[in-house]
Protein backbone atom coordinates (compact mmCIF):
# COMPACT_ATOMS: atom_id res chain seq x y z
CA UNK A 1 109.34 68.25 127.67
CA UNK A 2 107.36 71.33 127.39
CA UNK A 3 106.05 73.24 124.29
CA UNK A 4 108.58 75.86 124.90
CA UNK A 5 111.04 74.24 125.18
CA UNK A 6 110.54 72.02 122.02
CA UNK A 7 110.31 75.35 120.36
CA UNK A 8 113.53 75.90 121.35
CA UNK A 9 114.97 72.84 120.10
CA UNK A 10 112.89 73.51 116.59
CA UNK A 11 114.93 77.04 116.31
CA UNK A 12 118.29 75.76 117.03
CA UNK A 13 118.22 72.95 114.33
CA UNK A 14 116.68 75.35 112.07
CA UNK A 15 119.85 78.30 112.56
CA UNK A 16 122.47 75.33 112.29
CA UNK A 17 120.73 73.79 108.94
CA UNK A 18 122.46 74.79 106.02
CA UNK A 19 120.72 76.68 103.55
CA UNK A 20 120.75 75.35 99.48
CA UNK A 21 119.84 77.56 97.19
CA UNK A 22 118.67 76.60 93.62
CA UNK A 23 120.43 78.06 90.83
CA UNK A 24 117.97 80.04 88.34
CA UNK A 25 118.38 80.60 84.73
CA UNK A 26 119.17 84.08 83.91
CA UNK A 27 118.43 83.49 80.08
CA UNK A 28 115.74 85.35 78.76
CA UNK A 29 114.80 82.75 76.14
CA UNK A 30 111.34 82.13 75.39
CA UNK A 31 110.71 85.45 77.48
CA UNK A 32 109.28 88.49 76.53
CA UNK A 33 107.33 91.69 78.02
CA UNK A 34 105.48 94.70 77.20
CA UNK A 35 103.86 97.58 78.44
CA UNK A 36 100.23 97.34 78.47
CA UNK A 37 97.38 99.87 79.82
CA UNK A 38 94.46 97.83 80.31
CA UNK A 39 96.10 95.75 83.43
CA UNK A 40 97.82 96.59 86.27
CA UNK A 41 98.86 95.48 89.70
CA UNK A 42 95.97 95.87 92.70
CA UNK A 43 97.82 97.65 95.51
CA UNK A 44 96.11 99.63 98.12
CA UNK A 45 98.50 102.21 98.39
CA UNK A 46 101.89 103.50 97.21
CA UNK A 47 103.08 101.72 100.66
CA UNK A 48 101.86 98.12 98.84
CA UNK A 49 104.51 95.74 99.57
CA UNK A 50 106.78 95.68 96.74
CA UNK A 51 109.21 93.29 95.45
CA UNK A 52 112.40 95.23 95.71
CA UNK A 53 113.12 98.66 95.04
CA UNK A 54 114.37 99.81 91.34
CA UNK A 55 117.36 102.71 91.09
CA UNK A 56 116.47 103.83 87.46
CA UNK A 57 117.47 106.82 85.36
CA UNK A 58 113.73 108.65 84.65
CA UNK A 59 114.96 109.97 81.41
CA UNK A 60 115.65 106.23 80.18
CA UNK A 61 112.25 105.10 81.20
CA UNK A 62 110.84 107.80 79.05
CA UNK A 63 113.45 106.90 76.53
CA UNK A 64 112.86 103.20 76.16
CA UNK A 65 109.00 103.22 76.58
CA UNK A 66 107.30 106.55 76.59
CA UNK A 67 105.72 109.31 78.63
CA UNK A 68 104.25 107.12 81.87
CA UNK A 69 100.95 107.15 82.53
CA UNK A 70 99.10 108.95 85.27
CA UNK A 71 99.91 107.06 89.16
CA UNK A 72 97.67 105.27 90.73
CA UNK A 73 98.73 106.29 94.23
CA UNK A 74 97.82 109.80 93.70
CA UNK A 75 99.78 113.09 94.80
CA UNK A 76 102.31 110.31 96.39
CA UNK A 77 103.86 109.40 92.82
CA UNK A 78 104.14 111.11 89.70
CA UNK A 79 103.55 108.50 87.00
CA UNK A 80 103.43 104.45 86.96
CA UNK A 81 104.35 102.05 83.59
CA UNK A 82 102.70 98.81 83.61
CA UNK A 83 103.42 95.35 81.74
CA UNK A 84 102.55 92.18 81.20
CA UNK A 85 104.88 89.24 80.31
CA UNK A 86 104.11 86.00 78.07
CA UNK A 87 102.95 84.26 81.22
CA UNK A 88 100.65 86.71 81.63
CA UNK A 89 101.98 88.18 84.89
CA UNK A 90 101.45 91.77 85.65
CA UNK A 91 104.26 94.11 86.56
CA UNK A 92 104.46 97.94 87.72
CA UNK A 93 106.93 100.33 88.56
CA UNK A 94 106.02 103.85 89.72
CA UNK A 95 107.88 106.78 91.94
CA UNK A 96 107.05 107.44 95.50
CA UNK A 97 106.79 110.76 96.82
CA UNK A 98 109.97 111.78 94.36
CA UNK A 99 108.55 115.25 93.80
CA UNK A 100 106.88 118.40 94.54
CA UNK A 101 103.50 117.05 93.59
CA UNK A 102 103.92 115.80 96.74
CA UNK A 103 106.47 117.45 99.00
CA UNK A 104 104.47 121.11 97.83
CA UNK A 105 106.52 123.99 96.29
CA UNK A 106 109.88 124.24 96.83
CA UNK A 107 110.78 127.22 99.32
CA UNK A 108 113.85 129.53 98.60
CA UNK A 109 117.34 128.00 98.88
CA UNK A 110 118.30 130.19 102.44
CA UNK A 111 115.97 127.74 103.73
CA UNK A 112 117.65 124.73 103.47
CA UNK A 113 121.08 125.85 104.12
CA UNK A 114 120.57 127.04 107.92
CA UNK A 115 122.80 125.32 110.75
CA UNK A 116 120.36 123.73 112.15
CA UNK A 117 119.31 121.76 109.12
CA UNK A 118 122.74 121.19 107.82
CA UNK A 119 123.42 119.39 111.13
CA UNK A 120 121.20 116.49 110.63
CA UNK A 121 122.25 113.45 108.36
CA UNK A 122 121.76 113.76 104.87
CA UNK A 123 118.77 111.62 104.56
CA UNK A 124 117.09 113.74 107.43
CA UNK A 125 117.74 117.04 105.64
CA UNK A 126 115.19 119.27 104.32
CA UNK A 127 115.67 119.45 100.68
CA UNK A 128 114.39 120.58 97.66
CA UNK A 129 112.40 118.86 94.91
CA UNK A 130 112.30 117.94 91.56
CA UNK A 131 108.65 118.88 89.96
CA UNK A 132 106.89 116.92 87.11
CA UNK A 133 108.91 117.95 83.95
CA UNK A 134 112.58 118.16 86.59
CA UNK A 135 112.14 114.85 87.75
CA UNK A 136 111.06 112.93 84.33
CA UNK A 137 113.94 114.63 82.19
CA UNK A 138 116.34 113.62 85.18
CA UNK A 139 119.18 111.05 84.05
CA UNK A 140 120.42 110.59 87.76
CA UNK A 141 119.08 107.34 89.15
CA UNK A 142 116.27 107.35 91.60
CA UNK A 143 114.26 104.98 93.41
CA UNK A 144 110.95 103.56 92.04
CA UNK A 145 109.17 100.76 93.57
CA UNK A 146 107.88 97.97 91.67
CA UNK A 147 105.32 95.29 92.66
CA UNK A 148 104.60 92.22 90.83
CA UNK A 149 101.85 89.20 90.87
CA UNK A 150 102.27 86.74 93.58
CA UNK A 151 103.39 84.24 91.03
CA UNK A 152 105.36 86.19 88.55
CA UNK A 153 108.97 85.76 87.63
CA UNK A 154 109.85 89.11 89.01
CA UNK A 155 113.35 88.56 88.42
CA UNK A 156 113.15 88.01 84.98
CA UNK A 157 111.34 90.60 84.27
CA UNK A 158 114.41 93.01 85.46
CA UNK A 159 116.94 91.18 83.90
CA UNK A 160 114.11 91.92 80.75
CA UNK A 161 113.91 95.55 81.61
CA UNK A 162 117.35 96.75 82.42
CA UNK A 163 118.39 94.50 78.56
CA UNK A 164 115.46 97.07 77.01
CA UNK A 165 116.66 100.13 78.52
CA UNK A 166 120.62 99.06 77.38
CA UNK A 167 119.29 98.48 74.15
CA UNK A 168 117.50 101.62 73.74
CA UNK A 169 120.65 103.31 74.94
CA UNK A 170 123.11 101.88 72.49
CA UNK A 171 120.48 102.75 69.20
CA UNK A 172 120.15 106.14 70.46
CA UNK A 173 116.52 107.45 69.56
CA UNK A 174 113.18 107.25 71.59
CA UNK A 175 109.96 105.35 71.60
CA UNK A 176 107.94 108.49 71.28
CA UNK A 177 109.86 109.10 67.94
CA UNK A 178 109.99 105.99 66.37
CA UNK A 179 105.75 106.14 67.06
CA UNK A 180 105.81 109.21 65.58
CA UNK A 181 107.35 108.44 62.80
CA UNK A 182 105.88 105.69 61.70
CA UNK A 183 102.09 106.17 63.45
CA UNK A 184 102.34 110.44 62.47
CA UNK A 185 100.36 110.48 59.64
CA UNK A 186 97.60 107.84 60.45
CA UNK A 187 95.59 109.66 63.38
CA UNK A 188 92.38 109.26 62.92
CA UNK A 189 91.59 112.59 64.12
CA UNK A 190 89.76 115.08 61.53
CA UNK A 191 90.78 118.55 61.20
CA UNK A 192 87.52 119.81 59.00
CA UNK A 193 88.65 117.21 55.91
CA UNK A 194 85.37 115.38 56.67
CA UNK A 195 86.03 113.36 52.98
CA UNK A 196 89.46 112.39 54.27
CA UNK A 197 88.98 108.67 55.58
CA UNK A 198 91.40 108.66 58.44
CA UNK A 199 93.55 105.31 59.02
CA UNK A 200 93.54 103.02 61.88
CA UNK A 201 96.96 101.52 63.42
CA UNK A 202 96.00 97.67 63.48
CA UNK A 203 99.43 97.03 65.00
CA UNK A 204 98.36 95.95 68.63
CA UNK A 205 95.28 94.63 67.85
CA UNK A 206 94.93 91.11 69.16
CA UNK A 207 93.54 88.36 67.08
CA UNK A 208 91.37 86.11 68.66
C-alpha cells in the first residue's frame, strides 16, 4: 500500500468518526474581569486572528466601562478596551475600519444613490460613515473583533461581558458618572491653591 493511499484510508475513518463534544460550564463562579490599561493583547495588525467576532451596541460599551482608549491598529479602528481576568488572561475588543477615520470624509448623499451603485449587493455598496463621536454614541449593534491569549477562557469572558453590559442596562447610569461622582472632588490637579493638599484615589492600587 502506498502513502497515498493510506492517506486516504486515514481521511475516511476520520469523516465517519463521530465527534464528542465536552460539555462546559457556563457559570461564572469564581470568575471575574476587568478592564485594565497596562496590558493588552500583541497583534500585528487589526487583521490579527481573532477569536470570533462581537455584534455590540457602542453606546453600551461606553455605558458599562467608559470612553475606550486610543486603537492600537491605527486609522483602521477607532478605539480598543482591554481586560484581564483572575487567571490573568488578557482580552481586547476594538472596531475595524467602522468609520471615517478610516473610510475618509463622507461625500454628499447623490453619491451613493446612483444606479449603478444601487445595483450591487448591499454589502458591496458604497456607503456612508459614522465618524468618531457618530459611531461611539451609536446604540445599533456593530461588529468589533476581539482577540484573546492562546490559553484564555475566551468564552467566559463573553458570557462575563454581555452579564456586565445587562447589568449596566437594567441600573441605568454610566461608569463615567458613577467615577465622577465619587472620584470628582479628589483630582489631584492644582488650580493656583498651592496650600490645598490634593487627594489620591487608592482604590486600584494593588497591594503587594
Amino acid at each position: 500500500m502506498e502513502l497515498d493511499d493510506l492517506e486516504h484510508v486515514n481521511a475516511k475513518k476520520l469523516q465517519g468518526r463521530k465527534v464528542v463534544r465536552n460539555r462546559t460550564s457556563r457559570s461564572l463562579e469564581g470568575y471575574d474581569a476587568w478592564r485594565c490599561t497596562d496590558r493588552t493583547v500583541l497583534k500585528a495588525d487589526g487583521k490579527h486572528r481573532g477569536k470570533r467576532t462581537l455584534m455590540l451596541a457602542p453606546a453600551a460599551l461606553v455605558r458599562c466601562f467608559g470612553w475606550p482608549e486610543t486603537s492600537q491598529v491605527l486609522l483602521h479602528g477607532s478605539g480598543q478596551y482591554d481586560f484581564e481576568d483572575s487567571s490573568l488572561d488578557a482580552y481586547s475588543i476594538f472596531d475595524y475600519k467602522q468609520t471615517t477615520l478610516y473610510h475618509g470624509v463622507n461625500r454628499e448623499p447623490e453619491y451613493y444613490d446612483t444606479p449603478k451603485n444601487m445595483r450591487k449587493p448591499p454589502q458591496a455598496r458604497k456607503k456612508q460613515w459614522p465618524d468618531l463621536e457618530e459611531f461611539w454614541k451609536s446604540e445599533e449593534l456593530k461588529p468589533f473583533r476581539f482577540v484573546a491569549d492562546d490559553k484564555a477562557e475566551w468564552r467566559k469572558f463573553t458570557r462575563w461581558l454581555r452579564k456586565e453590559i445587562e447589568h449596566r442596562e437594567k441600573i441605568g447610569g454610566s461608569y463615567e458618572q458613577e467615577a465622577l461622582e465619587k472620584y470628582g472632588n479628589e483630582f489631584d490637579i492644582s488650580h493656583g491653591e498651592w496650600e490645598v493638599k490634593g487627594k489620591v484615589n487608592h482604590d486600584n492600587i494593588a497591594v503587594l
